[in-house]
C-alpha atoms as a PDB file:
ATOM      1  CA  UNK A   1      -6.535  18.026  25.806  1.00  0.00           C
ATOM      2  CA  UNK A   2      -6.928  17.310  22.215  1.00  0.00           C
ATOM      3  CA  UNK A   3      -6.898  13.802  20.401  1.00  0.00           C
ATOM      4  CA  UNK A   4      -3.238  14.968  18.504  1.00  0.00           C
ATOM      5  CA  UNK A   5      -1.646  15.044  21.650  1.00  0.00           C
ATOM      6  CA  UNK A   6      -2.929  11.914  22.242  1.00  0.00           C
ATOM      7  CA  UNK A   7      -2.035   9.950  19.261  1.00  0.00           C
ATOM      8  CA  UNK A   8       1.942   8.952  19.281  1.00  0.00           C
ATOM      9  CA  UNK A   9       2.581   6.167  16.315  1.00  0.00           C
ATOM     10  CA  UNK A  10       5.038   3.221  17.370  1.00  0.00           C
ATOM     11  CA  UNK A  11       7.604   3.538  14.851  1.00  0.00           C
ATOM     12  CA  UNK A  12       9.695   1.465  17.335  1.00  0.00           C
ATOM     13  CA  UNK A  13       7.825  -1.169  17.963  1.00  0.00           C
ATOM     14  CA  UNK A  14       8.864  -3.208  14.575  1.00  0.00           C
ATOM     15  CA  UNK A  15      12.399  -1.488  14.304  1.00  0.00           C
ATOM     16  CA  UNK A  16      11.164   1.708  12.580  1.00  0.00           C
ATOM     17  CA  UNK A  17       8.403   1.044  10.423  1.00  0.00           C
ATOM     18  CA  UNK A  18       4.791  -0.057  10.977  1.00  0.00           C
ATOM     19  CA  UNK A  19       2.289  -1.640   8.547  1.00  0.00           C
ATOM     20  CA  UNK A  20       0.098   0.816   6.208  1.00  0.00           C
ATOM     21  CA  UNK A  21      -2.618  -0.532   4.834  1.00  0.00           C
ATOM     22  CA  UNK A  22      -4.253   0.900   1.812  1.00  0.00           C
ATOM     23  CA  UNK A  23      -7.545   0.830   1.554  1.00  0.00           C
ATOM     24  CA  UNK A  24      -9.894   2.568  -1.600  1.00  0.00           C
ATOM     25  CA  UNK A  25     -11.919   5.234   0.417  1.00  0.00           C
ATOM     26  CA  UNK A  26     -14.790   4.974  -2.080  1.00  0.00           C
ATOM     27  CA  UNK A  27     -15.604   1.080  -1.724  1.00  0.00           C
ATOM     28  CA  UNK A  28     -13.662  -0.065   1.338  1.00  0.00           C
ATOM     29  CA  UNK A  29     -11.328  -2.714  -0.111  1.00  0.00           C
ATOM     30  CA  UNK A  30      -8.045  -3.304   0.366  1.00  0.00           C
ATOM     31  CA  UNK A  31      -5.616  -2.384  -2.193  1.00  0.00           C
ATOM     32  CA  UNK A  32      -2.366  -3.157  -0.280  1.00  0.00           C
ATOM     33  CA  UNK A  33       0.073  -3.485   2.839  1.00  0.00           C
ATOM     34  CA  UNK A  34       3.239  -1.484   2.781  1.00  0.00           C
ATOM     35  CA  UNK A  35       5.713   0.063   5.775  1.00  0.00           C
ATOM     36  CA  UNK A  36       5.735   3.833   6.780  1.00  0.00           C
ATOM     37  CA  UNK A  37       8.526   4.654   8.949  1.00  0.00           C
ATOM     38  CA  UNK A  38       8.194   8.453  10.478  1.00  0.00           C
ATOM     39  CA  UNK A  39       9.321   9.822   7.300  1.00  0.00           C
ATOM     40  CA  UNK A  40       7.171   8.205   4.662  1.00  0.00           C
ATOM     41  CA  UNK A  41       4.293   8.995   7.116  1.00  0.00           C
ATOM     42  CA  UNK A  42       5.031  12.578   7.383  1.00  0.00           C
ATOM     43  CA  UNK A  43       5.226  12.937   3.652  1.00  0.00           C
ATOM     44  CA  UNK A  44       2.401  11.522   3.069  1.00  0.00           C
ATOM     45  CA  UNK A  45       0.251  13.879   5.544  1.00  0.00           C
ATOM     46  CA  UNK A  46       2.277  16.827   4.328  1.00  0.00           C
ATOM     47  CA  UNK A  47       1.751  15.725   0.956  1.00  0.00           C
ATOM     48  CA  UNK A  48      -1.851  14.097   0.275  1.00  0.00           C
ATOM     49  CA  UNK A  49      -0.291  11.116  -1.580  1.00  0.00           C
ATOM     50  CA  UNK A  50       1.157   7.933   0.042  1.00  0.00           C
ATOM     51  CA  UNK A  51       4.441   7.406   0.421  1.00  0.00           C
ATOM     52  CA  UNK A  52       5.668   4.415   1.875  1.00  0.00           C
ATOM     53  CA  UNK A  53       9.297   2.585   3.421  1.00  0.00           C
ATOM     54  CA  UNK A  54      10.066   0.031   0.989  1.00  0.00           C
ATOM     55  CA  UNK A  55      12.606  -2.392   2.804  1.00  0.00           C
ATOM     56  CA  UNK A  56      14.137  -3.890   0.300  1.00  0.00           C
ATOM     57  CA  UNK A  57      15.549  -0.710  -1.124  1.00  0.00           C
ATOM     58  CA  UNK A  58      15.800   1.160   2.227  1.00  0.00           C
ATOM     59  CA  UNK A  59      14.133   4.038   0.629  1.00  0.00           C
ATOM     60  CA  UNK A  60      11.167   6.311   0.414  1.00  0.00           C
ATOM     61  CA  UNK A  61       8.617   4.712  -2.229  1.00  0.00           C
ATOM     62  CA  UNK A  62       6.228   7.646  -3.424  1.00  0.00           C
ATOM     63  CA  UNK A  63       3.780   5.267  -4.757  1.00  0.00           C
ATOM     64  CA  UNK A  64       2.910   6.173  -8.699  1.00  0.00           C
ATOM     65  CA  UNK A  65       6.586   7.766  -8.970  1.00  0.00           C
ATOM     66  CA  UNK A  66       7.464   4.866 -11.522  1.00  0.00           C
ATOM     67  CA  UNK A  67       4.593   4.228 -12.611  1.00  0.00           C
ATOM     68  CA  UNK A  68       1.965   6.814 -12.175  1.00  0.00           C
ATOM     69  CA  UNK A  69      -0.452   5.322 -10.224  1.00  0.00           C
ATOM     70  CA  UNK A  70      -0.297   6.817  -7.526  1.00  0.00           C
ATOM     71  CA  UNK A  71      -3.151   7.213  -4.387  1.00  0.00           C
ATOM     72  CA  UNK A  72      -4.564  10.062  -2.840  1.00  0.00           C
ATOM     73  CA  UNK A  73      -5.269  10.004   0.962  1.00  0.00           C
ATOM     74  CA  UNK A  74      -8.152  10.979   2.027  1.00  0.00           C
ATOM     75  CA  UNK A  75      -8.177   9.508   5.471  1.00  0.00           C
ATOM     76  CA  UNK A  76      -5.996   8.327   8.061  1.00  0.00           C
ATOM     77  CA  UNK A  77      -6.644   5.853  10.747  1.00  0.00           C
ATOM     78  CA  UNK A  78      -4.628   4.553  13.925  1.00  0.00           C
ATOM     79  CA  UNK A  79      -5.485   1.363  15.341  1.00  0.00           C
ATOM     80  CA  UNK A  80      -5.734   1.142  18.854  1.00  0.00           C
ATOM     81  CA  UNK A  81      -2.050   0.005  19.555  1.00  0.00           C
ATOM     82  CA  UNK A  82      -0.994   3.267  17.122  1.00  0.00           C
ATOM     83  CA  UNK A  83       1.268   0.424  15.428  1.00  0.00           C
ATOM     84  CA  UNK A  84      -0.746   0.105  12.198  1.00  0.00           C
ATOM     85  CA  UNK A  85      -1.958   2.622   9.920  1.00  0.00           C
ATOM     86  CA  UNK A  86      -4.905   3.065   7.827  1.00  0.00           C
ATOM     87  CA  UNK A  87      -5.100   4.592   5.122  1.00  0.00           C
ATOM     88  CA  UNK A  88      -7.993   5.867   2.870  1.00  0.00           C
ATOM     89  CA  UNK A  89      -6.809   6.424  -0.517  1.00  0.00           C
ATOM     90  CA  UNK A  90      -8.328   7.299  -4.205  1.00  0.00           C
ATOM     91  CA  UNK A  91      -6.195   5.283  -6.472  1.00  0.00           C
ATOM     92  CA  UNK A  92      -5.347   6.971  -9.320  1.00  0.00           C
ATOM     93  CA  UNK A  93      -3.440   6.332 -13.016  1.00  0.00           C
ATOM     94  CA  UNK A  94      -4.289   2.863 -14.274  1.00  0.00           C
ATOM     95  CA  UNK A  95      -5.878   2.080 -11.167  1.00  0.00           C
ATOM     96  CA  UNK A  96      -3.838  -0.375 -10.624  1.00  0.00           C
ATOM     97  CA  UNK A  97      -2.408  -0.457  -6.757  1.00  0.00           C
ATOM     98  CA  UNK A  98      -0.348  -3.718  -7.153  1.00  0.00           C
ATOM     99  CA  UNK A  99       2.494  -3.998  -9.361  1.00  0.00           C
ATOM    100  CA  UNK A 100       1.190  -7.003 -11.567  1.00  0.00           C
ATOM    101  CA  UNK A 101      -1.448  -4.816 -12.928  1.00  0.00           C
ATOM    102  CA  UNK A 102      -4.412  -5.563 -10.379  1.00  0.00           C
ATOM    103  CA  UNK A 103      -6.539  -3.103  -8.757  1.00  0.00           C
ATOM    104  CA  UNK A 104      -5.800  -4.749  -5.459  1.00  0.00           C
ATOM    105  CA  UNK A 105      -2.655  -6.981  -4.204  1.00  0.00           C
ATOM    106  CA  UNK A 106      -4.973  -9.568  -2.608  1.00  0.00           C
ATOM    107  CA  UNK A 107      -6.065 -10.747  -6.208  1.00  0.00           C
ATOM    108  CA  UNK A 108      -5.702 -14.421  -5.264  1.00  0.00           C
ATOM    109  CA  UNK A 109      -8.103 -16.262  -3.345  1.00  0.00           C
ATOM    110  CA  UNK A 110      -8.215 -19.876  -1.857  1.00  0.00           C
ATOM    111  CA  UNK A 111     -11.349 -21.836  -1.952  1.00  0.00           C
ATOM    112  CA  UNK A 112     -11.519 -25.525  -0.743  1.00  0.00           C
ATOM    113  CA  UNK A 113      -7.952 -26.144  -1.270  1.00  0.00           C
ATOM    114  CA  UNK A 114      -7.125 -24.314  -4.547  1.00  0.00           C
ATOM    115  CA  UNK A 115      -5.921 -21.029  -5.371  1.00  0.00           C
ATOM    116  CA  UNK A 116      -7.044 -19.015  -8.154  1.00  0.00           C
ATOM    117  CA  UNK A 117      -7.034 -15.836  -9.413  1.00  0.00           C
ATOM    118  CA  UNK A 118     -10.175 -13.794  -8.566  1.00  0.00           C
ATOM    119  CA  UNK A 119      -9.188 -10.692 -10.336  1.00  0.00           C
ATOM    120  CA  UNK A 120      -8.796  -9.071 -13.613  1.00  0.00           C
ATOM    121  CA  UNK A 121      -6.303  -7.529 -14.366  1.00  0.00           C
ATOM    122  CA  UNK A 122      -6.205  -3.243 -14.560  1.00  0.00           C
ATOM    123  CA  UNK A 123      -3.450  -3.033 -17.158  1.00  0.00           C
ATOM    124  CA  UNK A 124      -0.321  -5.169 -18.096  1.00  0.00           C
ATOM    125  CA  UNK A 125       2.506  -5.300 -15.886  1.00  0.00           C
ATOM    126  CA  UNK A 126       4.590  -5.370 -19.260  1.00  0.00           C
ATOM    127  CA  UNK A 127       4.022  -1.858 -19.683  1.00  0.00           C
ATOM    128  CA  UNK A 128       5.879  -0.240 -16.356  1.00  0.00           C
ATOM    129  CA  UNK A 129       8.751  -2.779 -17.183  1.00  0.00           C
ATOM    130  CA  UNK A 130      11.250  -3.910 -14.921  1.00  0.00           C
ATOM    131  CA  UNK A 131      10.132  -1.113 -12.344  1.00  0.00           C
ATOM    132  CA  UNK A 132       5.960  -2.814 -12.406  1.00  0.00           C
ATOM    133  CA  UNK A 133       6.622  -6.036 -13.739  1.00  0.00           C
ATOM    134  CA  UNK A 134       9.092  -7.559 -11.459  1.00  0.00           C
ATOM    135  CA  UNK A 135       8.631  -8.807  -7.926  1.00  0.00           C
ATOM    136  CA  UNK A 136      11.200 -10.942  -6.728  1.00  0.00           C
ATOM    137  CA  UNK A 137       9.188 -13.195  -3.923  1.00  0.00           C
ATOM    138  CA  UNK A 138       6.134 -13.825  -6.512  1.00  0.00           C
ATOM    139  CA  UNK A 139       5.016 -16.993  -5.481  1.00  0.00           C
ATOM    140  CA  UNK A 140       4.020 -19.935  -7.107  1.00  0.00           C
ATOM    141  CA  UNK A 141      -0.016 -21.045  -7.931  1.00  0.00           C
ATOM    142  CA  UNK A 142      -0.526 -24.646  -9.075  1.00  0.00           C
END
């Protein structure tokens, strides 16, 4: 028996999507956390890029259609509930993953009671315009 017939992902187990995390395959950190549902996941492996589920639209998000940066897989991971993906990417464009311009979503970082921002930023979100710049849940940092 081979490991592919062993591997079934849980698309179910969330209502149809599980998480995808992207993570740069050169350094190990973690750019982002999206949704594949069984169609963003088989694009992606058909296609080399990452594709993910956004939710809010309830569409296919080829990540870097907009704005160009888009990320190469070069591995994919299962964990060991197959309801989370892995992925291993080469960021590409900008190299920007998150949409206010930083390399990395996880740009802010609470020490000791405060957040700050621990990141520069790649390239200004100003420049992809409403597609980049806007994120409609960006929370607050006092």
């Amino acid at each position: 028996m081979t490991q592919n017939s062993l591997v079934t992902i849980d698309f179910e187990k969330l209502g149809g999507v599980v998480p995808a995390i992207a993570q740069d395959h050169a350094t190990g950190r973690i750019l982002m956390l999206a949704f594949m549902n069984r169609e963003a996941f088989e694009e992606t492996v058909r296609t080399g890029r990452a594709c993910y589920f956004s939710r809010s639209r309830k569409r296919l998000w080829r990540k870097g259609e907009e704005s160009g940066n888009f990320q190469v897989v070069r591995e994919i991971r299962i964990d060991c509930d197959a309801d989370t993906i892995l992925l291993g990417v080469e960021q590409r464009g900008d190299g920007a993953a998150c949409h206010e311009g930083y390399e990395s979503c996880f740009f802010r970082t609470l020490r000791d009671g405060e957040w700050s921002i621990s990141d520069d930023r790649k390239v200004d979100p100003a420049k992809y315009g409403e597609t980049y710049g806007h994120h409609p849940k960006k929370p607050a940092i006092s």
